[in-house]
N, C-alpha and C. Protein backbone atom coordinates (compact mmCIF):
# COMPACT_ATOMS: atom_id res chain seq x y z
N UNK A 1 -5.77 8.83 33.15
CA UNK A 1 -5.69 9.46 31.84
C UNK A 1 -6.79 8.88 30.96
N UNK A 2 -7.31 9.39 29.99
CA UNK A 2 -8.47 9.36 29.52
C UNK A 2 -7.99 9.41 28.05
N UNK A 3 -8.62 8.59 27.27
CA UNK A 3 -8.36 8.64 25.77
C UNK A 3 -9.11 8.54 25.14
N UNK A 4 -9.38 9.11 24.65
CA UNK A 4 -10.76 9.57 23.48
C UNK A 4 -10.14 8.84 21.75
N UNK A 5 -11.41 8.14 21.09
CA UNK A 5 -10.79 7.32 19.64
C UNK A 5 -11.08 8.49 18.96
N UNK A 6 -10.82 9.56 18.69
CA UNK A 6 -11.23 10.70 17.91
C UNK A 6 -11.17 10.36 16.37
N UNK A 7 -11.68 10.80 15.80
CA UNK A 7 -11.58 10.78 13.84
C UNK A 7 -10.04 11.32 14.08
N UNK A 8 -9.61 12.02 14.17
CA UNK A 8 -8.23 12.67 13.76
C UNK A 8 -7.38 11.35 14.34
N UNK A 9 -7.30 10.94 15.55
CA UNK A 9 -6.57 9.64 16.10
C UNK A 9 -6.28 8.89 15.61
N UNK A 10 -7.89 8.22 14.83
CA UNK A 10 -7.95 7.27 14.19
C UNK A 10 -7.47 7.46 12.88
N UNK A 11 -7.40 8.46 12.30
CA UNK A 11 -7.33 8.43 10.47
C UNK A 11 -5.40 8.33 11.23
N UNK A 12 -4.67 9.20 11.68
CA UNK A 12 -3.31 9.42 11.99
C UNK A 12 -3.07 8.02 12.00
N UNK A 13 -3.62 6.96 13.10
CA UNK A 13 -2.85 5.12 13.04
C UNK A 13 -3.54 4.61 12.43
N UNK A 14 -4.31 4.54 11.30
CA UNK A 14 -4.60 4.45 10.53
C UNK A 14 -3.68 4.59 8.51
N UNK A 15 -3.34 6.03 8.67
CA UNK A 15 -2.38 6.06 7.92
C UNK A 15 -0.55 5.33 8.00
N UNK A 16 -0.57 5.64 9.71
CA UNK A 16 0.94 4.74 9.93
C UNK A 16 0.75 3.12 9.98
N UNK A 17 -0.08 2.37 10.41
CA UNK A 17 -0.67 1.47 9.83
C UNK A 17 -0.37 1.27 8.32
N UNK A 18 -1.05 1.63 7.57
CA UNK A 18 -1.23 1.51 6.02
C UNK A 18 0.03 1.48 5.60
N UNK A 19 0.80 2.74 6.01
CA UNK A 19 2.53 2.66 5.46
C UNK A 19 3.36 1.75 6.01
N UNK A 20 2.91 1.03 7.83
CA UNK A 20 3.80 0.15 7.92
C UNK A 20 3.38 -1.47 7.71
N UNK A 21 2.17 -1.60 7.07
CA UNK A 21 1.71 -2.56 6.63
C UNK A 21 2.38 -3.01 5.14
N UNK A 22 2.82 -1.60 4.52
CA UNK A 22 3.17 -2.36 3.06
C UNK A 22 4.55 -2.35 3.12
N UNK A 23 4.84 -2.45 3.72
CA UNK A 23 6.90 -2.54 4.43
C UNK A 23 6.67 -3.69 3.88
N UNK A 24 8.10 -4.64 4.97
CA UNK A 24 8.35 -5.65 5.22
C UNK A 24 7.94 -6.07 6.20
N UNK A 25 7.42 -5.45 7.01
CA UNK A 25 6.84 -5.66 7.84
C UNK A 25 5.12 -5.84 8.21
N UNK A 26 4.94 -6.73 8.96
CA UNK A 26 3.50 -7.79 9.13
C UNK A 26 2.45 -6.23 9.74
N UNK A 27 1.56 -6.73 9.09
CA UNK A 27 0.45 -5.32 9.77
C UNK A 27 -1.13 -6.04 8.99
N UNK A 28 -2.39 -5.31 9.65
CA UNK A 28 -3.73 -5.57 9.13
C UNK A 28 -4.23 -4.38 8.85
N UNK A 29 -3.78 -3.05 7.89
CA UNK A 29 -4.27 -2.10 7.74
C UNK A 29 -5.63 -2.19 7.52
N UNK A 30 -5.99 -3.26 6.69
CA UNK A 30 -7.80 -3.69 6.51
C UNK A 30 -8.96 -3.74 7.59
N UNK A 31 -8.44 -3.71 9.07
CA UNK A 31 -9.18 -4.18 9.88
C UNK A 31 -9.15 -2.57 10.96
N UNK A 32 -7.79 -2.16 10.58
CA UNK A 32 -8.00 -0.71 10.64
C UNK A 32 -8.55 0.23 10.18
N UNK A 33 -8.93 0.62 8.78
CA UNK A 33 -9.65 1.14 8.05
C UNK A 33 -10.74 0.85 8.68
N UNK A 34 -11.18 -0.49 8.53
CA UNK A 34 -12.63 -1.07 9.17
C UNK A 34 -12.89 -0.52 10.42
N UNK A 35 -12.26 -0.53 11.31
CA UNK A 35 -12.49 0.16 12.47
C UNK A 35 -12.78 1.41 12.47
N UNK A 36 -11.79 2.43 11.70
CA UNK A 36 -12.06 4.13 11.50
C UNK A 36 -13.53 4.26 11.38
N UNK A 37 -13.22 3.22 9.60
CA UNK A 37 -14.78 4.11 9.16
C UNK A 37 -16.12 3.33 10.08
N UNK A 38 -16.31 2.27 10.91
CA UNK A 38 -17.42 2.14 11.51
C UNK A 38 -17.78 3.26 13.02
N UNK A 39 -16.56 3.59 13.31
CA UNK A 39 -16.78 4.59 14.74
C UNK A 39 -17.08 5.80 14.21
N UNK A 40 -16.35 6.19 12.85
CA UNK A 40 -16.56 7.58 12.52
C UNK A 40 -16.78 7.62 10.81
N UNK A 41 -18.22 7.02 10.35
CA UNK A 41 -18.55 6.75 9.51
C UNK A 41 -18.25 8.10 8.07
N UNK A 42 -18.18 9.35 8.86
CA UNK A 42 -18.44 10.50 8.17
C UNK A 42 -16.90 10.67 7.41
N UNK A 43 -16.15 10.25 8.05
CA UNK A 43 -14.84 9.99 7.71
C UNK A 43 -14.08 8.70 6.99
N UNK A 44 -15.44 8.61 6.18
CA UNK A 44 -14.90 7.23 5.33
C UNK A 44 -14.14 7.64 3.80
N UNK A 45 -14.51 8.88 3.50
CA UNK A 45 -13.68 8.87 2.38
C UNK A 45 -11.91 9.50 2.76
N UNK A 46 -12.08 10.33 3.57
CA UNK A 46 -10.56 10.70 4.11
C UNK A 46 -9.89 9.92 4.74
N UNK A 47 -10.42 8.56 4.81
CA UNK A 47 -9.65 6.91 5.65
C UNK A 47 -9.67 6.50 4.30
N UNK A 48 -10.29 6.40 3.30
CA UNK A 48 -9.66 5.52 1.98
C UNK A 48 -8.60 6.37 1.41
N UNK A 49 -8.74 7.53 1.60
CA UNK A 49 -7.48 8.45 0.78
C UNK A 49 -6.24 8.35 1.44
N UNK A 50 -6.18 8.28 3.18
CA UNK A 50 -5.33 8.21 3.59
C UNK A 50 -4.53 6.55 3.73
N UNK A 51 -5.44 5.98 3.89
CA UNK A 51 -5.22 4.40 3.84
C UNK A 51 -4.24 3.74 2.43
N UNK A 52 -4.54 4.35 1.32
CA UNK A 52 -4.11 4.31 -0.04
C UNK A 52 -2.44 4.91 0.12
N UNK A 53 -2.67 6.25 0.45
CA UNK A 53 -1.40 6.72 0.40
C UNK A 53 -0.20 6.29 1.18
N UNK A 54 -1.18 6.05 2.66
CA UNK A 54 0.10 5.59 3.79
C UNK A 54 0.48 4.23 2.94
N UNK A 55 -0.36 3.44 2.18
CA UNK A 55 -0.10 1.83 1.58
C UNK A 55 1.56 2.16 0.60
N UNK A 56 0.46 2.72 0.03
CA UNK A 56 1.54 3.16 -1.44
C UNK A 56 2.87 3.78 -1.32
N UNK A 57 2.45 4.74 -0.36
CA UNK A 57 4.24 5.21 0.15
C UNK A 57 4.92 4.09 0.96
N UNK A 58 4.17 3.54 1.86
CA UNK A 58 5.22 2.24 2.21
C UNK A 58 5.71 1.01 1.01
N UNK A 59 4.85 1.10 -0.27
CA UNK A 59 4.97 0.21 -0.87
C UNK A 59 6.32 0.28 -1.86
N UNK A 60 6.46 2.03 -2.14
CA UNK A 60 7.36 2.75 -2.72
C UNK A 60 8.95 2.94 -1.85
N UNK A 61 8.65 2.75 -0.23
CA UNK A 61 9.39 2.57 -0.02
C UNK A 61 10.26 1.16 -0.24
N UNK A 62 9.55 0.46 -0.28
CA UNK A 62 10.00 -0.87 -0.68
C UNK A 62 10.89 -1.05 -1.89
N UNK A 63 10.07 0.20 -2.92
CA UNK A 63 10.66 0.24 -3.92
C UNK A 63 12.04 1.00 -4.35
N UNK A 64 11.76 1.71 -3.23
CA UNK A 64 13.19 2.54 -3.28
C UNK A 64 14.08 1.49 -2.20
N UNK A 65 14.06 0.88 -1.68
CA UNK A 65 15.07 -0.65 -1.25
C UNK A 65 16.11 -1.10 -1.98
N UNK A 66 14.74 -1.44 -2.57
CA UNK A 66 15.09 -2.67 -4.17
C UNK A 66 16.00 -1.92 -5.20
N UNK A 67 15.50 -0.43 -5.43
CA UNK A 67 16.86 0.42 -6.11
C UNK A 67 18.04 0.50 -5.32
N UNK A 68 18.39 0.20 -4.13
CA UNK A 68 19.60 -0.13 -3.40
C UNK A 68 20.11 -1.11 -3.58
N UNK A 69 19.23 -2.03 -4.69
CA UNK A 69 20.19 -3.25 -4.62
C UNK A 69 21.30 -3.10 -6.13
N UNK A 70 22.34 -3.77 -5.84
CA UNK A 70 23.11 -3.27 -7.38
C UNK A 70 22.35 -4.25 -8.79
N UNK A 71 22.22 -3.42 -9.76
CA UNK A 71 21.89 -3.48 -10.67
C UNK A 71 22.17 -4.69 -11.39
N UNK A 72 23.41 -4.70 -11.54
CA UNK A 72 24.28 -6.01 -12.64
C UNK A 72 23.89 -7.70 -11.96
N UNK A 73 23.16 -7.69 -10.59
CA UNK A 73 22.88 -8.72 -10.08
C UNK A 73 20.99 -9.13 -10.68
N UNK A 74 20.45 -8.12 -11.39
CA UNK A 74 19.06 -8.39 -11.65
C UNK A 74 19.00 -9.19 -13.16
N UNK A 75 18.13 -10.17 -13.11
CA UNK A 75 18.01 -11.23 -14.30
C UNK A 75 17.49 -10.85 -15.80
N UNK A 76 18.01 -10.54 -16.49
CA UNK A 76 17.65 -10.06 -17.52
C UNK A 76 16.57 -10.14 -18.41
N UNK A 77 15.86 -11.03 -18.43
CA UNK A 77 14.41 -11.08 -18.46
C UNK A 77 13.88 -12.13 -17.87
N UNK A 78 13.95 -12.51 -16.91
CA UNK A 78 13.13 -13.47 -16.17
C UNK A 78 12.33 -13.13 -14.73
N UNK A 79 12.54 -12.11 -14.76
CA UNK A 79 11.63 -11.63 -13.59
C UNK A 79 10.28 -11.38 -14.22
N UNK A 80 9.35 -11.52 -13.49
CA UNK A 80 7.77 -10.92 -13.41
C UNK A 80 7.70 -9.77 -13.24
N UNK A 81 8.72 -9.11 -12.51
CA UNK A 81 8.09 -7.37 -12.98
C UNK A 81 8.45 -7.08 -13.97
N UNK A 82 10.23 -7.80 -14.58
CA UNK A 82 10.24 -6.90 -15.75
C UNK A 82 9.39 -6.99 -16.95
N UNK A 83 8.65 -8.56 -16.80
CA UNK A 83 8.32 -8.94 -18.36
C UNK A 83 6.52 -8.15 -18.21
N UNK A 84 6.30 -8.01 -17.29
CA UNK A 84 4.93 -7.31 -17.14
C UNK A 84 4.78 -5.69 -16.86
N UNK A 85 6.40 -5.45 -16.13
CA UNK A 85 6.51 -3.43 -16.21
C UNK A 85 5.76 -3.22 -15.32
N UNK A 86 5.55 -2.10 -15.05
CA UNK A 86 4.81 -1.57 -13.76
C UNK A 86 3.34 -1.69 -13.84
N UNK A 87 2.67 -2.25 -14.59
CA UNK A 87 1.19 -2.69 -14.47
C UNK A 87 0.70 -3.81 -13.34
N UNK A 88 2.27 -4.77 -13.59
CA UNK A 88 2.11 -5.80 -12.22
C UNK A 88 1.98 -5.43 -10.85
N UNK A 89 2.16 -4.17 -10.88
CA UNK A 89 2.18 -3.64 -9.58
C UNK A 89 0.48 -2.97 -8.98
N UNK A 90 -0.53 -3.49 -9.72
CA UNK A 90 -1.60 -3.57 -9.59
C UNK A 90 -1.63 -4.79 -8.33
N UNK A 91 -1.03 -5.33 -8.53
CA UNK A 91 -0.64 -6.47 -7.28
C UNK A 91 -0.07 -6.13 -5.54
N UNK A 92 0.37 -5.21 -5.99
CA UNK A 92 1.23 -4.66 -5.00
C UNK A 92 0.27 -5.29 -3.52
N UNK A 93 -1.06 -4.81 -3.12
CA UNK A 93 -1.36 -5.12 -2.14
C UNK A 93 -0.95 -6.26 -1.66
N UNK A 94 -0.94 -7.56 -2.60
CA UNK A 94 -1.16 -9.11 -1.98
C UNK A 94 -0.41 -9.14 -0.69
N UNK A 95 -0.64 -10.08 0.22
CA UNK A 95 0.62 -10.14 1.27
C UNK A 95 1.51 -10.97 0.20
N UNK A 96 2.74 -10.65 1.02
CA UNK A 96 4.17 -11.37 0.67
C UNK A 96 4.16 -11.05 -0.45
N UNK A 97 3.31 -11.40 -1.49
CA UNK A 97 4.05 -11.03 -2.94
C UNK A 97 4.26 -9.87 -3.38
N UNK A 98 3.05 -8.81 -3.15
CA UNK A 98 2.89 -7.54 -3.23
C UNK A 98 4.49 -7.25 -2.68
N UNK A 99 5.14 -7.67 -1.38
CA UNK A 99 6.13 -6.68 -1.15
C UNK A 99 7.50 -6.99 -2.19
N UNK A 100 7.40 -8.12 -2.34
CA UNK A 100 8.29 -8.79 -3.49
C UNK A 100 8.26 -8.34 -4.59
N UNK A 101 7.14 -7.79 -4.72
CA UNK A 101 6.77 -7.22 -6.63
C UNK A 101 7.45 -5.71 -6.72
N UNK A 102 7.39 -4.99 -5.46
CA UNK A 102 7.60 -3.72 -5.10
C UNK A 102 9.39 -3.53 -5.47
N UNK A 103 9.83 -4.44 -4.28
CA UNK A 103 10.95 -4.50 -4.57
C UNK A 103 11.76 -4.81 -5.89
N UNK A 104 11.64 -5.97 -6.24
CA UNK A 104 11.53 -6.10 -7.50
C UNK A 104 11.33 -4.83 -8.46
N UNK A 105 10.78 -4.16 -8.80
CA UNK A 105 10.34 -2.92 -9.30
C UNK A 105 11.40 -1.88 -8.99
N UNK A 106 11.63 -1.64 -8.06
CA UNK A 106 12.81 -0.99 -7.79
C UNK A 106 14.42 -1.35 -8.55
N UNK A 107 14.09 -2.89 -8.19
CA UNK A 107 15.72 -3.35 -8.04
C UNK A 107 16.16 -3.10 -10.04
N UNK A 108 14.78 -3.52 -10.48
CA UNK A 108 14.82 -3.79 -12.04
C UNK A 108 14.79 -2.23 -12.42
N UNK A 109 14.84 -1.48 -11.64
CA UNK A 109 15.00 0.48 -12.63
C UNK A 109 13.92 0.75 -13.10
N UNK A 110 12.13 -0.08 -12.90
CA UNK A 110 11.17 0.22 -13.10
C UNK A 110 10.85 1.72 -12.99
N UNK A 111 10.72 2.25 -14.39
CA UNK A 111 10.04 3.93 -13.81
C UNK A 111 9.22 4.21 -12.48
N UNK A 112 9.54 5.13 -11.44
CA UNK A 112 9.29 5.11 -10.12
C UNK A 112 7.48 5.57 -10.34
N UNK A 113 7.50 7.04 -11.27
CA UNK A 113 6.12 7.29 -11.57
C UNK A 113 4.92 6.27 -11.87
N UNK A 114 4.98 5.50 -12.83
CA UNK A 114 3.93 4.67 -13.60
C UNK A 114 3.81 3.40 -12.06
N UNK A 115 5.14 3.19 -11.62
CA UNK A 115 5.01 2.12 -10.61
C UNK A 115 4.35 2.25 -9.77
N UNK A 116 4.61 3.61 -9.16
CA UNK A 116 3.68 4.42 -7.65
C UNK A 116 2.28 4.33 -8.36
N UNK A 117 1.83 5.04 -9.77
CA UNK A 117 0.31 5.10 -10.21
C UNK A 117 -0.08 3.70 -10.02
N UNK A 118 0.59 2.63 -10.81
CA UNK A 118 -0.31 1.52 -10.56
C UNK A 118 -0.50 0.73 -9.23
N UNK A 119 0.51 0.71 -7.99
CA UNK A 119 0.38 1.06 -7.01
C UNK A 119 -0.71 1.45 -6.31
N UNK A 120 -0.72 2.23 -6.50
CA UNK A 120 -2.24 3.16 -5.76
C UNK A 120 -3.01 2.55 -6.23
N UNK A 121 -3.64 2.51 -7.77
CA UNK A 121 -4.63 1.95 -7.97
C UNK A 121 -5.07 0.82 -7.42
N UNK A 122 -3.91 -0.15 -7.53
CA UNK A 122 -4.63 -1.27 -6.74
C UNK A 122 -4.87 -1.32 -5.18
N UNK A 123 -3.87 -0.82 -4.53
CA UNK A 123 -4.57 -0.61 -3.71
C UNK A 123 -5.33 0.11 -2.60
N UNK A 124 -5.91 1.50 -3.78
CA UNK A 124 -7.38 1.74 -3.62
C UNK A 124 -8.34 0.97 -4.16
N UNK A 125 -8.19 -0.02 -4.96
CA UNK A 125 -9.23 -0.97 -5.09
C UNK A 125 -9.44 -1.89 -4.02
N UNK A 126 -8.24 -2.14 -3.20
CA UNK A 126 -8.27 -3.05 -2.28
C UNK A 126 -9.53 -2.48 -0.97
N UNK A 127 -8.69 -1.10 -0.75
CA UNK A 127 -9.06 -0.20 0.82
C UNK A 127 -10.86 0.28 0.32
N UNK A 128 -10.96 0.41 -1.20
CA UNK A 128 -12.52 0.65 -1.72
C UNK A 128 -13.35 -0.66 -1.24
N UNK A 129 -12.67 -1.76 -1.50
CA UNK A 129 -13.96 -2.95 -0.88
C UNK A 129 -14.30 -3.00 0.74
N UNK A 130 -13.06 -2.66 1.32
CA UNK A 130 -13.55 -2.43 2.98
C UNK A 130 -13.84 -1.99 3.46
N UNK A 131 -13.91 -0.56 2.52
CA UNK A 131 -14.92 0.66 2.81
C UNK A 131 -16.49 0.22 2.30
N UNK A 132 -16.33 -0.35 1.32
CA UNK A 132 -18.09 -0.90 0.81
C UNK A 132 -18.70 -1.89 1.68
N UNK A 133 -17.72 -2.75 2.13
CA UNK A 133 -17.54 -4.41 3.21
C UNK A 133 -18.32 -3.63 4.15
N UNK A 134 -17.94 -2.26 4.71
CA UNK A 134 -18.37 -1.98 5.82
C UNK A 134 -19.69 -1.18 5.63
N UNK A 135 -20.02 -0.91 4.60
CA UNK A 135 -21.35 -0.51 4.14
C UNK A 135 -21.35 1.03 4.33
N UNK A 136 -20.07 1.95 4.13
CA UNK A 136 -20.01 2.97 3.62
C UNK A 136 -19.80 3.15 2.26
N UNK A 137 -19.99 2.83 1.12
CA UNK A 137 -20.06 3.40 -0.32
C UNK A 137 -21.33 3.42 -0.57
């Protein structure tokens, strides 16, 4: 059997990557991206779009977790997401904390919208440097 790394292959584990990287679960979506866009350079902006989204929806899933947790158990102002709101979630990428911040976000009733936007942003700022790293921008 014969397997070809096709652009379509690659952007597809690439995106499941990205979403199961911002779980709870351990992943290097960065080194994936890196890989896409050096074999199939032409396809570097539809690997940052997809890379972002698969991130962010796993990151959201996180966040929809954390809204499973009951409410009356969250600290009334001593958390870091609440006292910073969904801007902290510009963080979201970091390992470990990023998934902590997510959750968090959830658990605290953080508006889901503004959370997912800042979300993304960061990390398409993240998946934008490894696309530049690799000397596609």
């Amino acid at each position: 059997m014969d397997f070809a790394f096709t652009a379509e292959t690659g952007l597809a584990g690439l995106f499941l990557a990205s979403f199961l990287s911002a779980t709870l679960l351990p992943g290097g979506s960065e080194a994936v991206l890196f890989a896409v866009i050096r074999l199939h350079p032409e396809q570097a902006l539809p690997a940052l779009v997809l890379a972002t989204l698969g991130n962010t929806l796993g990151g959201m899933t996180t966040y929809g977790m954390g809204r499973l947790l009951p409410q009356h158990l969250a600290p009334e102002k001593s958390a870091l997401a609440r006292r910073r709101g969904p801007p902290i979630l510009l963080l979201a990428w970091t390992p470990i904390v990023g998934d902590a911040l997510c959750a968090a976000a959830g658990w605290l009733r953080l508006p889901w919208l503004p959370c997912a936007s800042w979300m993304a942003l960061g990390k398409a700022a993240r998946y934008a440097l490894v696309v530049a790293g690799a000397g596609m921008l």
